[in-house]
Structure formats: structure tokens, C-alpha cells
C-alpha atoms as a PDB file:
ATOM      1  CA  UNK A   1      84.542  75.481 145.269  1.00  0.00           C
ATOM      2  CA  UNK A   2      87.840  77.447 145.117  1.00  0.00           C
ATOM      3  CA  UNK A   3      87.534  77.390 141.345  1.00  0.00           C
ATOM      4  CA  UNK A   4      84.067  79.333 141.531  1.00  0.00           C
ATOM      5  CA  UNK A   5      85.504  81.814 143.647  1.00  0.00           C
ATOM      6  CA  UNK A   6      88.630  82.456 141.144  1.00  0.00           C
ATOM      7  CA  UNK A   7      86.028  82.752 138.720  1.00  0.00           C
ATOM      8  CA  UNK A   8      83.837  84.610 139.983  1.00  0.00           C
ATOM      9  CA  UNK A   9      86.756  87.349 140.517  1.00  0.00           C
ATOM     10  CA  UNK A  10      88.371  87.219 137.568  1.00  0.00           C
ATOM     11  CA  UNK A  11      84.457  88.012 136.084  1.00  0.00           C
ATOM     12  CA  UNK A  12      83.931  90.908 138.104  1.00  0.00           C
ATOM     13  CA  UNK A  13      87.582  91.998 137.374  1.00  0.00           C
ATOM     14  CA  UNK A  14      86.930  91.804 133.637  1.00  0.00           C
ATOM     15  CA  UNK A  15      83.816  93.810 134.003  1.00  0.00           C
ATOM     16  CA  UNK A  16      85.380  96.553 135.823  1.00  0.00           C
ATOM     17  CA  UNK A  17      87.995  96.532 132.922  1.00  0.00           C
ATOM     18  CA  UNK A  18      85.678  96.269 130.381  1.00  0.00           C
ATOM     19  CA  UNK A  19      83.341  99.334 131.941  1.00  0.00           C
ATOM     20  CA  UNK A  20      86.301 101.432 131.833  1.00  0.00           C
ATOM     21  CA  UNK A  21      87.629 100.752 128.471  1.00  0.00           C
ATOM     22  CA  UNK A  22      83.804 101.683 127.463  1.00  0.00           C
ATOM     23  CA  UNK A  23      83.282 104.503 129.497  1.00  0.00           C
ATOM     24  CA  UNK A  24      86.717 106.302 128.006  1.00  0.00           C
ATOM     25  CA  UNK A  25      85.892 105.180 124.419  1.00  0.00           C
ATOM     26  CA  UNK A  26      82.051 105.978 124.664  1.00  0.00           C
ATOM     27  CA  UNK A  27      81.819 108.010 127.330  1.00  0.00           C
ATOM     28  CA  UNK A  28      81.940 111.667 128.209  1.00  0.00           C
ATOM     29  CA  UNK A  29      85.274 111.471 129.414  1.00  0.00           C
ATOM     30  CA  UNK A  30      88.058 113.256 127.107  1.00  0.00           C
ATOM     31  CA  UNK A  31      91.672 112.662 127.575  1.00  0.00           C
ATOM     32  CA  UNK A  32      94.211 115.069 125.478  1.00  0.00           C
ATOM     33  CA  UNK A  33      97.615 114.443 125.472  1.00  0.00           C
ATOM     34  CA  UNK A  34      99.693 116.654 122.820  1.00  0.00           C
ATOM     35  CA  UNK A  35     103.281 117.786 122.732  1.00  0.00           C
ATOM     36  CA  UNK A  36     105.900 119.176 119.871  1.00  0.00           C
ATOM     37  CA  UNK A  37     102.963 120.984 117.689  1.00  0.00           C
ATOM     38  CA  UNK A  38     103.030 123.977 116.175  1.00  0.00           C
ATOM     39  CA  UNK A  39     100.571 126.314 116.784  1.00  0.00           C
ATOM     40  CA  UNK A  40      99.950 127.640 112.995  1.00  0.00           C
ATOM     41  CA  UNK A  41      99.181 125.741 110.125  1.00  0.00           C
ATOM     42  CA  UNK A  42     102.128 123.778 108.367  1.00  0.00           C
ATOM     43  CA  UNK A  43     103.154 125.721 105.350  1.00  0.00           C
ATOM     44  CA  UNK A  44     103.223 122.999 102.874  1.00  0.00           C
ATOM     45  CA  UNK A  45      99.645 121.095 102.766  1.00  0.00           C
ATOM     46  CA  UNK A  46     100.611 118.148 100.173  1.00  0.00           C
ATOM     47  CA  UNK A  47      98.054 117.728  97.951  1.00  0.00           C
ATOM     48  CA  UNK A  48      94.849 115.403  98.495  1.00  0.00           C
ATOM     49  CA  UNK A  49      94.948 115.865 102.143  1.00  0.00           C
ATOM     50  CA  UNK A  50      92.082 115.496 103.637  1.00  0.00           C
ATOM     51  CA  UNK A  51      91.197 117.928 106.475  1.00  0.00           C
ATOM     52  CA  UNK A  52      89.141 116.519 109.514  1.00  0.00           C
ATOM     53  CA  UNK A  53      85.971 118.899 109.280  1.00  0.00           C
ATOM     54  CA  UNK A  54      84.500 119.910 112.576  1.00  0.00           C
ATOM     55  CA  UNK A  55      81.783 117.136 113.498  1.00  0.00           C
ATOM     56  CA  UNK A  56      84.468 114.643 113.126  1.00  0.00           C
ATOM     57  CA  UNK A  57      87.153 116.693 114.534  1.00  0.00           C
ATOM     58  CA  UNK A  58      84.112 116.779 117.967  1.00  0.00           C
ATOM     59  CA  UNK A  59      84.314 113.238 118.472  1.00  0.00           C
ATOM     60  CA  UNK A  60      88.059 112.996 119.096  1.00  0.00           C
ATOM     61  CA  UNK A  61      88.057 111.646 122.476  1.00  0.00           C
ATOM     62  CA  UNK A  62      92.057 110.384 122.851  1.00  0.00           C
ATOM     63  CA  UNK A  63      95.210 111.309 121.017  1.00  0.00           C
ATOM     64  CA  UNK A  64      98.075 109.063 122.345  1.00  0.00           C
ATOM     65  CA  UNK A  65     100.923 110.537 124.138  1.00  0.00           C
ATOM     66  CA  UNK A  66     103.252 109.357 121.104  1.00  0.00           C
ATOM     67  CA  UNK A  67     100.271 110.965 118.642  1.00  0.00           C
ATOM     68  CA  UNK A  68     100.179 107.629 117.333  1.00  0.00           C
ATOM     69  CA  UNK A  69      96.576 106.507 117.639  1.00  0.00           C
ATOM     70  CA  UNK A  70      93.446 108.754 117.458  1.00  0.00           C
ATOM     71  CA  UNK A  71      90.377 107.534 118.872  1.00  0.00           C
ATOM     72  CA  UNK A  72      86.424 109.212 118.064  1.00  0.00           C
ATOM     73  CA  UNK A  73      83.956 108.771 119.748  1.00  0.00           C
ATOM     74  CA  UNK A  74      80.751 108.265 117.128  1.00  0.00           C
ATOM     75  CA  UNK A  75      81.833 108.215 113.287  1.00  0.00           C
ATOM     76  CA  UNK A  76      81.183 110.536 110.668  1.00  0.00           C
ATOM     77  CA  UNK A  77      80.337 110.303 107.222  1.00  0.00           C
ATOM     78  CA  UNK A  78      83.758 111.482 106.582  1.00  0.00           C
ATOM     79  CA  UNK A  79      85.479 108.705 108.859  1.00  0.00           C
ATOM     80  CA  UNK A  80      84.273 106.507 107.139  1.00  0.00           C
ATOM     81  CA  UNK A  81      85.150 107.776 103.861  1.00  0.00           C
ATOM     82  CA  UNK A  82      89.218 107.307 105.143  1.00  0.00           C
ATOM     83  CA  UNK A  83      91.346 105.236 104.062  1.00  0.00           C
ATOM     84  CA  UNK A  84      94.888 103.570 104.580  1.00  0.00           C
ATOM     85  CA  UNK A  85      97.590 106.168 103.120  1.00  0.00           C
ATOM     86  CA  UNK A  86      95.265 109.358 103.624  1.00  0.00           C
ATOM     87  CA  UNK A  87      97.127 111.727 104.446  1.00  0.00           C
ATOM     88  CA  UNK A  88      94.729 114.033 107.526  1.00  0.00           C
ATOM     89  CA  UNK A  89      95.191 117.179 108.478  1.00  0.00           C
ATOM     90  CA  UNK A  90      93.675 116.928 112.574  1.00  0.00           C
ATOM     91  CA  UNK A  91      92.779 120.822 113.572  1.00  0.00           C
ATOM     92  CA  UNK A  92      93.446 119.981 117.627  1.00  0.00           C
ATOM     93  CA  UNK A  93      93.347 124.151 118.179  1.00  0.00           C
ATOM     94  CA  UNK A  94      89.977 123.682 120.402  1.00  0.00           C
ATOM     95  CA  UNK A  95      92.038 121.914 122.738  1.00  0.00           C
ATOM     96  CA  UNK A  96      94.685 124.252 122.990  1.00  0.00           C
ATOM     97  CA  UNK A  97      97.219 122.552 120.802  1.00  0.00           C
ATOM     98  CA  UNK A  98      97.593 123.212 117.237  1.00  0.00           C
ATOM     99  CA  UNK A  99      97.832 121.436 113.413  1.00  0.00           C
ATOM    100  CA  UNK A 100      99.044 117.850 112.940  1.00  0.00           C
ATOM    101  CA  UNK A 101      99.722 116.130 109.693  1.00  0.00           C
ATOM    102  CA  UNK A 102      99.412 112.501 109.754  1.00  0.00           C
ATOM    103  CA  UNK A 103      99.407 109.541 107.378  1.00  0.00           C
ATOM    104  CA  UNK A 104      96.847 107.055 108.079  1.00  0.00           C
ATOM    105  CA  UNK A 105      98.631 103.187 108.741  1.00  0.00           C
ATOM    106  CA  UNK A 106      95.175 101.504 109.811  1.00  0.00           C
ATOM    107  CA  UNK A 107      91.876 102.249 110.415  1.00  0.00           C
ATOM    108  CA  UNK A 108      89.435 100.572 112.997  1.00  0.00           C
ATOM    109  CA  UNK A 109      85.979 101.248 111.627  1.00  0.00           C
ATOM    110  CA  UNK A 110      83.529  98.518 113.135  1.00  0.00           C
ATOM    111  CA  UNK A 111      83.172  99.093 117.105  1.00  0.00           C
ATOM    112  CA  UNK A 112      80.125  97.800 119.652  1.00  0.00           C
ATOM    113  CA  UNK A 113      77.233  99.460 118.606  1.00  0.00           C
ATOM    114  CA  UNK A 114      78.539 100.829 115.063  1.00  0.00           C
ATOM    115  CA  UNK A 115      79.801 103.593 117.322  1.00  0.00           C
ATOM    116  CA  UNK A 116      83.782 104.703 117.193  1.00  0.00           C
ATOM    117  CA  UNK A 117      86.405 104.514 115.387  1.00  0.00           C
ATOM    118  CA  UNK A 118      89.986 103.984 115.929  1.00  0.00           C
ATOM    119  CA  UNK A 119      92.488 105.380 113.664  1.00  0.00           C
ATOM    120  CA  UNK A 120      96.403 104.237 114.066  1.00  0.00           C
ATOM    121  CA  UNK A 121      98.615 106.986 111.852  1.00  0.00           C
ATOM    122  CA  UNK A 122     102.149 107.789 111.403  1.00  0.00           C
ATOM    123  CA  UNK A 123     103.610 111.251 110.952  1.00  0.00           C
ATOM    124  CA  UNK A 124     103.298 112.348 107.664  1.00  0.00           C
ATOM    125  CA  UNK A 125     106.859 113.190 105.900  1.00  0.00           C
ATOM    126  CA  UNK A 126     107.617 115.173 103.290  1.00  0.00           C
ATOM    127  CA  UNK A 127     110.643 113.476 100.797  1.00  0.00           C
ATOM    128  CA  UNK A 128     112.917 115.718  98.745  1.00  0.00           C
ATOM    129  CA  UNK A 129     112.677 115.368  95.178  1.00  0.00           C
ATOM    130  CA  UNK A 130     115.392 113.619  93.227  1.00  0.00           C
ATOM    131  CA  UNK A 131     116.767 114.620  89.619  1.00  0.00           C
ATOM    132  CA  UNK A 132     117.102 111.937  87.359  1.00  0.00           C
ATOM    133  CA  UNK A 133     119.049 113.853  84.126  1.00  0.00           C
ATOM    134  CA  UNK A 134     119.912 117.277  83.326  1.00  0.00           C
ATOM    135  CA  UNK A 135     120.241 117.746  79.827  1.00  0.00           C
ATOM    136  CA  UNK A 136     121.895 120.418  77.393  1.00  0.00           C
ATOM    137  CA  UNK A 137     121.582 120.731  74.171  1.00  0.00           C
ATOM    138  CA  UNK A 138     123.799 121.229  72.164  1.00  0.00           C
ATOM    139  CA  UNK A 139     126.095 119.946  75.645  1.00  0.00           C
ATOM    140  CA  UNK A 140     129.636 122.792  74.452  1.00  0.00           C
ATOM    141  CA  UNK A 141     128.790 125.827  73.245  1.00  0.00           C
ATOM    142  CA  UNK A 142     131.116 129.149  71.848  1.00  0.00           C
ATOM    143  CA  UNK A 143     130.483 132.198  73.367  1.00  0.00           C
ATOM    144  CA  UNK A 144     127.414 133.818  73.219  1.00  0.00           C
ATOM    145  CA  UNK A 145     125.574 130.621  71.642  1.00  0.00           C
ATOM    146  CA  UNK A 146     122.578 129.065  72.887  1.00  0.00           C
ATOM    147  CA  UNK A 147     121.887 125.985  75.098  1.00  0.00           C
ATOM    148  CA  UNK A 148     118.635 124.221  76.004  1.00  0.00           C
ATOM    149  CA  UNK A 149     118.250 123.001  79.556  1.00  0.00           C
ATOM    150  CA  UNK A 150     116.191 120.267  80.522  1.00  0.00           C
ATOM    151  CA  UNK A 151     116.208 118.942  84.034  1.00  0.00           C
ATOM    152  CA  UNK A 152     114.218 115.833  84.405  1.00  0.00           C
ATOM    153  CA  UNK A 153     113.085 115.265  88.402  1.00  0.00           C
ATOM    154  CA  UNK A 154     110.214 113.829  90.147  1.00  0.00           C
ATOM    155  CA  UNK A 155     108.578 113.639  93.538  1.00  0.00           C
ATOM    156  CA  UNK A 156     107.444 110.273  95.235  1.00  0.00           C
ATOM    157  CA  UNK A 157     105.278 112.051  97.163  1.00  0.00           C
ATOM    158  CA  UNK A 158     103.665 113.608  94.209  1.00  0.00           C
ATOM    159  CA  UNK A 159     104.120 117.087  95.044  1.00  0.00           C
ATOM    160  CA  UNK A 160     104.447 120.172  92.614  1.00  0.00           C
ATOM    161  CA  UNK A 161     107.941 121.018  91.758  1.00  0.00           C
ATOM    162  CA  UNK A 162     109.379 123.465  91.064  1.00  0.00           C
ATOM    163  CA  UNK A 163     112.439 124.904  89.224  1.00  0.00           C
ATOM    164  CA  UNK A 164     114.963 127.550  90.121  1.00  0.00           C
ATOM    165  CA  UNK A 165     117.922 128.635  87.682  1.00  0.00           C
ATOM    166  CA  UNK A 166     121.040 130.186  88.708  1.00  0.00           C
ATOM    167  CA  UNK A 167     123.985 130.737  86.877  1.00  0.00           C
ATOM    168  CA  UNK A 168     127.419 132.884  87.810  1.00  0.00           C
ATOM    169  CA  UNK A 169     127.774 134.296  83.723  1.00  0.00           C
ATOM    170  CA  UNK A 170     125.607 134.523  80.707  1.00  0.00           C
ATOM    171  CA  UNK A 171     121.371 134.864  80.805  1.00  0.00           C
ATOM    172  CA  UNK A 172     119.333 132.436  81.671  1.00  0.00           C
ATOM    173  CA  UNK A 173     115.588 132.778  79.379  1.00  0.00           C
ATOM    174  CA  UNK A 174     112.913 130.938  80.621  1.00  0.00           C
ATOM    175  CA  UNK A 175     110.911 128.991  84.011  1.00  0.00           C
ATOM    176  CA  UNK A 176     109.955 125.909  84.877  1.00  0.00           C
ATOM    177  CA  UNK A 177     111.615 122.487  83.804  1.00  0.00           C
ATOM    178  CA  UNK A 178     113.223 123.660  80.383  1.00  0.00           C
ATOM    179  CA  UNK A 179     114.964 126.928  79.493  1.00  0.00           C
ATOM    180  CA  UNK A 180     117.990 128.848  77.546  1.00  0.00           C
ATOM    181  CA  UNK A 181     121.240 129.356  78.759  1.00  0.00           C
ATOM    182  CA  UNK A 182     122.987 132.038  76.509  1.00  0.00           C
ATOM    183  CA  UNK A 183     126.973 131.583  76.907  1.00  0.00           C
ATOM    184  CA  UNK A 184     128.408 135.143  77.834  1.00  0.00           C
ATOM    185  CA  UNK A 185     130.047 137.429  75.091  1.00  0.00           C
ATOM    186  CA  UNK A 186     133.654 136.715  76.689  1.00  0.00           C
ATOM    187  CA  UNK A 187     135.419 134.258  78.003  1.00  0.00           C
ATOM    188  CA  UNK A 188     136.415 134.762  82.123  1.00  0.00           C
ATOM    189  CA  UNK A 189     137.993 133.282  84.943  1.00  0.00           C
END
């Protein structure tokens, strides 16, 4: 008999749990919790993100307090278009915050009903781009002679790069990845 009773609360517990994990997934009720934005949009966008458009961007219903997990009400045809390693830019201005730039770490897709989705992301970081050989040819030079410049670099993000030149004598022809260095007409110290 005292095993019914046990049960029989530990049921009604789990269905008071249950109705309230539903109710703030599903329901009407929104919870916000945002710190450390920036109210204007980042200045470098890396390319291929993917920019939550406004019906998806509705059915936010919970941002975590560490901005860590994103939860939607209903999906979208674009929510379920993500995938792991997306990088998403989330537009959160409607609820007085601002831009965040995640990278998506897991997605949740299938939820009760076909409803929902939960969406686990990281902070999307920008890495520097690394140099991997400068090159001149020919590599010594008299004055006033010629040199081409190659700098070989790369981004693992995959970003654009780009080059800038800067040198304390002679004239520097040229943009980008390659250019001229012409030696100046005299020697200095």
C-alpha cells in the first residue's frame, strides 16, 4: 500500500514537471536572458553566415543565461535547413538586446509534435591568419634594383585577406599578395 502512494506522488510530481517543461518550450511564455552584446551589428560578418530571418528569429522562446543554448518554439523552413558548424547571425534587437554571432555545436530538430527546436552553439571566433613564407626574388639586391614580394598566408576560418605593404626606404609597386620593392637610389642608416 505504501508503495502505491510513493507512486502515485512521484506520478503527479512528474506531471507537474513535465507540464512545465511543455508549457515554457510550447507555450506562450518567453524568457530572455542576454548580457555582454553589442548593440550594432559586428563589423566583420565571416562569410556563409547565415542570418536568422524574422519568422524564425519569432519563435525564439529562451536564450540561456550563458547564451549557450537557443530554444524556438515551432521550426522554420530555415531551422531546419541548419546545420552543425553554421555559423548564425541571431538579430535579438526586438527584445532589447542586440547582434550575436554564434557557431552551431548541435542541433535538436525532432521534438513532441514535430514542433521546436533546440539549438546548442558556441561563440563564434574569429582566428588571425598565419603566414607561411615570404618570398623575394631575387632575395639581395643593389640599389635601386628590383625585388618581387610574395607573401604566402592563409585563413582557417576562410576569410578574405588582405595585404598591407610598408616599408621605411625605397617604393613599394603593387596590392594584394605579390608586389615590387624598388631598393632606394642611396644607401642610409
Amino acid at each position: 500500500m505504501k508503495y502505491n502512494r510513493v507512486n502515485k506522488y512521484f506520478q503527479i510530481i512528474t506531471f507537474i514537471l513535465f507540464t512545465i517543461f511543455i508549457t515554457l518550450f510550447f507555450g506562450s511564455l518567453e524568457i530572455m536572458a542576454l548580457e555582454n552584446v553589442s548593440l550594432e551589428i559586428p563589423d566583420f560578418i565571416p562569410a556563409g553566415t547565415i542570418i536568422l530571418d524574422e519568422p524564425s528569429s519569432q519563435e525564439i522562446i529562451y536564450i540561456s543565461s550563458d547564451q549557450s543554448v537557443l530554444l524556438f518554439r515551432n521550426s522554420t523552413p530555415q531551422l531546419e535547413q541548419l546545420q552543425s558548424g553554421d555559423v548564425l547571425l541571431l538579430n535579438v534587437t526586438q527584445f532589447n538586446a542586440s547582434y550575436l554571432l554564434f557557431q552551431i555545436k548541435h542541433i535538436i530538430k525532432k521534438r513532441p509534435n514535430n514542433k521546436g527546436v533546440m539549438i546548442e552553439v558556441v561563440p563564434w571566433q574569429n582566428h588571425s591568419p598565419f603566414i607561411s613564407a615570404l618570398i623575394a626574388q631575387p632575395s639581395t639586391i643593389e640599389i635601386g634594383q628590383r625585388s618581387y614580394l610574395t607573401c604566402h598566408a592563409a585563413d582557417q576560418d576562410g576569410d578574405m585577406l588582405s595585404y598591407s605593404w610598408i616599408s621605411t626606404g625605397g617604393t613599394i609597386l603593387g596590392s594584394g599578395p605579390s608586389i615590387t620593392w624598388i631598393a632606394p637610389e642611396q644607401t642610409g642608416g
